[in-house]
C-alpha atoms as a PDB file:
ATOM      1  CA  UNK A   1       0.000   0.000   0.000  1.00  0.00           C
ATOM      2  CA  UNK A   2       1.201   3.253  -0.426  1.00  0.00           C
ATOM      3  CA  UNK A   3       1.356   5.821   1.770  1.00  0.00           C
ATOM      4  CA  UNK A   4       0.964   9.087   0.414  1.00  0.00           C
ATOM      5  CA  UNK A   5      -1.516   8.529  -2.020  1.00  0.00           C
ATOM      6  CA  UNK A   6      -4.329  11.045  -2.215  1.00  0.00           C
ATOM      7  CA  UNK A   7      -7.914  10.832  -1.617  1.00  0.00           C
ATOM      8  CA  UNK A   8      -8.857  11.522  -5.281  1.00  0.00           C
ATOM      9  CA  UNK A   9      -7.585   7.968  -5.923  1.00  0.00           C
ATOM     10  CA  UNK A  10     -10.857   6.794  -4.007  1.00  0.00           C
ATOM     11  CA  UNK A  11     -13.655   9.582  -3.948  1.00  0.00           C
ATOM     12  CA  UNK A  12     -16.986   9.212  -5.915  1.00  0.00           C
ATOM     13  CA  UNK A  13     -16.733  12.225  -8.626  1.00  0.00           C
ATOM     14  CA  UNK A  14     -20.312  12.217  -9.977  1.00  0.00           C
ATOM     15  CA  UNK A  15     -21.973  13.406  -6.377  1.00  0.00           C
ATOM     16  CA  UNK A  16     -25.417  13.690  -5.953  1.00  0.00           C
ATOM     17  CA  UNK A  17     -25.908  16.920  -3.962  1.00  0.00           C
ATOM     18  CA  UNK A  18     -29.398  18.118  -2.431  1.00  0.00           C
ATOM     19  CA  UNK A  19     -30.827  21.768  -1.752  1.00  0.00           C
ATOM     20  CA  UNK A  20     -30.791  23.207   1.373  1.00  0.00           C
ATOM     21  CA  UNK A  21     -34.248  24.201   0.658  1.00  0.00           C
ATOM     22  CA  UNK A  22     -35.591  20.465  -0.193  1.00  0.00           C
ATOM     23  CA  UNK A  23     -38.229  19.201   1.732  1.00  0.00           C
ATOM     24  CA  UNK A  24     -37.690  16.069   3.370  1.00  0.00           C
ATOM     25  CA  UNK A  25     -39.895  13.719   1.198  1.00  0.00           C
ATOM     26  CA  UNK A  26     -37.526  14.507  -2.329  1.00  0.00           C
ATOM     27  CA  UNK A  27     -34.362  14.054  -0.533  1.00  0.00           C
ATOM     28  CA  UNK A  28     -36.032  10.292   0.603  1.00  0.00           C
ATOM     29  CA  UNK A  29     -36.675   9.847  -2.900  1.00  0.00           C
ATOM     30  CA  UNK A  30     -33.160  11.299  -3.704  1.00  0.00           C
ATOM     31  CA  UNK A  31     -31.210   8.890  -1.573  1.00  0.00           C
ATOM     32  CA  UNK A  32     -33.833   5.653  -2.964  1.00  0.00           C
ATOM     33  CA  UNK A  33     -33.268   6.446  -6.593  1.00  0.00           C
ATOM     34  CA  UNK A  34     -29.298   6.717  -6.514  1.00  0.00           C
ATOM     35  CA  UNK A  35     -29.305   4.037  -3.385  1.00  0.00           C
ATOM     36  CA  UNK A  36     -26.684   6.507  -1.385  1.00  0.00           C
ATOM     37  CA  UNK A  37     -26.502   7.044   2.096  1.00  0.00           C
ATOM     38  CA  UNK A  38     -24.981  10.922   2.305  1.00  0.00           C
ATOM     39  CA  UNK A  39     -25.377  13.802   0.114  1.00  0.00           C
ATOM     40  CA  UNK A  40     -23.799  17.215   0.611  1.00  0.00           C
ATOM     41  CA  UNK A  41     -26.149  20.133   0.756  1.00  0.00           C
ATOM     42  CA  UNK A  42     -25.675  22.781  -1.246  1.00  0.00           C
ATOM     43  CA  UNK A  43     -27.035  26.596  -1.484  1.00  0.00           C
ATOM     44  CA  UNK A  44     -26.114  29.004  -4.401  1.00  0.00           C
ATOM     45  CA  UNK A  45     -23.469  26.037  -5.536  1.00  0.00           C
ATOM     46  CA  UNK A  46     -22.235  26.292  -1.855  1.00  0.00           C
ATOM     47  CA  UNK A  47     -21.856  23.726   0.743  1.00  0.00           C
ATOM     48  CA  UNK A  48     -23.336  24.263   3.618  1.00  0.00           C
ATOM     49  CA  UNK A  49     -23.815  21.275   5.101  1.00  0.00           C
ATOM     50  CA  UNK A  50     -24.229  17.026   5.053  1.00  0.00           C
ATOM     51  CA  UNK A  51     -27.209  14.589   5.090  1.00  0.00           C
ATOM     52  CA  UNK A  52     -27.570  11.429   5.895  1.00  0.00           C
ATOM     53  CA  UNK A  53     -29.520   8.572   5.807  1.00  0.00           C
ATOM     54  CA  UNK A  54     -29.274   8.378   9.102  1.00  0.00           C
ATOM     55  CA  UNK A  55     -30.509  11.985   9.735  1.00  0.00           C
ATOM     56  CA  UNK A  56     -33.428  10.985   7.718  1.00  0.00           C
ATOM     57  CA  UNK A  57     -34.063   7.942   9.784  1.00  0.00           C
ATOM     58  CA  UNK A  58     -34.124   9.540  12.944  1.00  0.00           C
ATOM     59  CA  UNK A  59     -37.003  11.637  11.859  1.00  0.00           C
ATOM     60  CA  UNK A  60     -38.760   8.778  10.436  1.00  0.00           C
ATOM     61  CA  UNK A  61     -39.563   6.366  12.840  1.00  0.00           C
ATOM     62  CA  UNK A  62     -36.590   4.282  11.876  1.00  0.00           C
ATOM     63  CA  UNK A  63     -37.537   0.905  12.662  1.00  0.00           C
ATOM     64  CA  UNK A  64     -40.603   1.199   9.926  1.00  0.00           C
ATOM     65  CA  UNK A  65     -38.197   2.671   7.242  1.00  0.00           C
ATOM     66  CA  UNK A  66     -36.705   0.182   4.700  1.00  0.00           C
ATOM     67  CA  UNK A  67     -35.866   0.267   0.792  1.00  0.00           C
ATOM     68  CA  UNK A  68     -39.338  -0.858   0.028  1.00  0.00           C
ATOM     69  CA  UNK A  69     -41.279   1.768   1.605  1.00  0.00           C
ATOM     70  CA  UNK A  70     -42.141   5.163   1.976  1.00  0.00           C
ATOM     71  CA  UNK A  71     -42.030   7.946   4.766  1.00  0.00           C
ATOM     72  CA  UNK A  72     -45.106   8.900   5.272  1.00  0.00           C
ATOM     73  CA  UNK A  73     -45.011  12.131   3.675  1.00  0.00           C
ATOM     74  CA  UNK A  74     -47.549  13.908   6.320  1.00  0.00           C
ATOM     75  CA  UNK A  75     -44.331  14.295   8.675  1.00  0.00           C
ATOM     76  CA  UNK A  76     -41.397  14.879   5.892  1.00  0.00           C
ATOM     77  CA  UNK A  77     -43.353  17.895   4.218  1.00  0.00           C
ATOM     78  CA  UNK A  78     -43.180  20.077   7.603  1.00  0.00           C
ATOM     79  CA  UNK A  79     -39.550  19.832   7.597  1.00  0.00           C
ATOM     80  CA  UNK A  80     -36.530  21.162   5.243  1.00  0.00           C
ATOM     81  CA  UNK A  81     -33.211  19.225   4.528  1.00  0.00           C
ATOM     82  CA  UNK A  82     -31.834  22.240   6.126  1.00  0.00           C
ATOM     83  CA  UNK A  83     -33.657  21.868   9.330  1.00  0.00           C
ATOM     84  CA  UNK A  84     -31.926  18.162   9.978  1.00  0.00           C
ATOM     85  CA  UNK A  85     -28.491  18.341   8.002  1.00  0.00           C
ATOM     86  CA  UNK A  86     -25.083  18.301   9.901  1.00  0.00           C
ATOM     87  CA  UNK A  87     -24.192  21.809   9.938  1.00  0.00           C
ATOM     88  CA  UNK A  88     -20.637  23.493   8.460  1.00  0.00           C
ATOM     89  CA  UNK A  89     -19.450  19.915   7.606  1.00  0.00           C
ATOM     90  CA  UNK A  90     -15.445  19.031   7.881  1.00  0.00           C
ATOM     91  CA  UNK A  91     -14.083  18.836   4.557  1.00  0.00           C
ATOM     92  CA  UNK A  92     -10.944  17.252   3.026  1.00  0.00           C
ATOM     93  CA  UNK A  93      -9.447  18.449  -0.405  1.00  0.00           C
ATOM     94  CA  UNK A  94      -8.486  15.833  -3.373  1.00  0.00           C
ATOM     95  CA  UNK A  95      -4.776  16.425  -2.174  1.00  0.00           C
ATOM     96  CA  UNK A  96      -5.536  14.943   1.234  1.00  0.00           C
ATOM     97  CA  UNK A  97      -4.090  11.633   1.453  1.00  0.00           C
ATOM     98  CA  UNK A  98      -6.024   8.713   2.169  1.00  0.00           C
ATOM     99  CA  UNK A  99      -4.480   7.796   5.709  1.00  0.00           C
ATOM    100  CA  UNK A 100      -5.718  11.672   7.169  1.00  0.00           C
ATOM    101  CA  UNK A 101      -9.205  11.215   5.671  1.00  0.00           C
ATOM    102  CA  UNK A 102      -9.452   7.565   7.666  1.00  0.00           C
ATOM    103  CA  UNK A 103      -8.026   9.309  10.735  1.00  0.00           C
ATOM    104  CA  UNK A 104     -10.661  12.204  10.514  1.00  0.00           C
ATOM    105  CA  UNK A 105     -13.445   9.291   9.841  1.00  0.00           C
ATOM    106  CA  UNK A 106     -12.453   7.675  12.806  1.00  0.00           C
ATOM    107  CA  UNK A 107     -11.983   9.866  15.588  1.00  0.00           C
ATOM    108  CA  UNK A 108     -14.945  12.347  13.968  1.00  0.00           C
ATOM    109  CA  UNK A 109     -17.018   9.364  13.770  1.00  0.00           C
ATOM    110  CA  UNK A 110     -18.035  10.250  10.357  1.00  0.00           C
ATOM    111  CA  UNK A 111     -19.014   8.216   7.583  1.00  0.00           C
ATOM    112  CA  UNK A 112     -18.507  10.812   5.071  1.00  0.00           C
ATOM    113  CA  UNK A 113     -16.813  13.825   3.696  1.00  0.00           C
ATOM    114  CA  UNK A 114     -17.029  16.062   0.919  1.00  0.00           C
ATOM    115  CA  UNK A 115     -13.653  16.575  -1.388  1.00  0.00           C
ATOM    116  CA  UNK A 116     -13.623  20.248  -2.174  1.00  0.00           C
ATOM    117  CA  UNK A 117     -10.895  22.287  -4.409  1.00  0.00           C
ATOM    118  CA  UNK A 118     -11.308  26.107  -4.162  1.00  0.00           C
ATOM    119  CA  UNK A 119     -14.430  26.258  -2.890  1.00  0.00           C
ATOM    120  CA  UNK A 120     -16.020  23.654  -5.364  1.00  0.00           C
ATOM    121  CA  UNK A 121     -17.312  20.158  -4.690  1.00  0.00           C
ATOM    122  CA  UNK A 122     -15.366  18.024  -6.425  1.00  0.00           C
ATOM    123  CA  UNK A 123     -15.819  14.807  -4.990  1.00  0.00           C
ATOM    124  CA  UNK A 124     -17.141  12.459  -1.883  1.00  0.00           C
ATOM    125  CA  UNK A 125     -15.075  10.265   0.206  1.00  0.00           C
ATOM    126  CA  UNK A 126     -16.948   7.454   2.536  1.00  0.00           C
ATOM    127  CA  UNK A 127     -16.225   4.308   4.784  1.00  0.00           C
ATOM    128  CA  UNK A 128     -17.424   2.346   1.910  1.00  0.00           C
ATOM    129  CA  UNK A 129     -14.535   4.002  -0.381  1.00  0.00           C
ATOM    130  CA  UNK A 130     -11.839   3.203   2.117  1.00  0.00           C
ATOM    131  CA  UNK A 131     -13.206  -0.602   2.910  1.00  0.00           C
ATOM    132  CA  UNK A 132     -13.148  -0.925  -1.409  1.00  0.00           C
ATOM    133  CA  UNK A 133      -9.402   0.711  -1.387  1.00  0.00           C
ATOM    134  CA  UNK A 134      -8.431  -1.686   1.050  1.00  0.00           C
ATOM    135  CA  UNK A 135      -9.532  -4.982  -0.181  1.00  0.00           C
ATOM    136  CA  UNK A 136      -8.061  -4.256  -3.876  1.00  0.00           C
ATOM    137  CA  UNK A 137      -4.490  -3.872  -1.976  1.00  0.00           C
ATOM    138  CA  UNK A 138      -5.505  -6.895   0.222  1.00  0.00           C
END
């Protein structure tokens, strides 16, 4: 394995970002048609934050939510992306090597982080990109 190989090696390029402004119910059908689990949010080409499955979950009644079925819309349309998204997310750039990105993963508890060069989303990094990287060099 290498050790100073950068994170562009690894990130998804063609990321599916969502509007701050979204309601809840498009960003379910967002992450269900492209079968993600995070999307950066964006205003005016901006990021300005991340969302998660998770996030979505926790306003859902998780243990009713699978890939088969749909939030009930009744509580999704009260509620913006922007009103549950991870605020001022870290980011990395596609410079970072791969090693720093793990460690901020880790000890952030992340799984996710958007790959930004000057000022524009370039890219997404996740758990699942590492565990791939590491089981082609295994």
């Amino acid at each position: 394995m290498k050790h100073k190989e950068p994170v562009s090696r690894i990130m998804t390029q063609n990321v599916v970002v969502i509007k701050q402004n979204a309601k809840l119910p498009e960003a379910d059908k967002l992450f269900k048609e492209h079968k993600i689990r995070h999307a950066p949010v964006v205003k005016n080409k901006k990021i300005v934050g991340m969302l998660s499955l998770t996030d979505l979950s926790r306003i859902s009644f998780a243990d009713n939510y699978d890939d088969n079925e749909s939030i009930d819309d009744s509580i999704y349309s009260m509620l913006s992306v922007g009103q549950i998204m991870a605020n001022n997310p870290v980011i990395v750039s596609s410079e970072t090597i791969i090693k720093d990105v793990a460690s901020l993963l880790i000890n952030k508890e992340f799984h996710a982080l958007p790959v930004v060069d000057n000022d524009q989303l370039v890219g997404i990094v996740t758990t699942t990109d590492l565990l791939k990287y590491l089981v082609d060099r295994c």
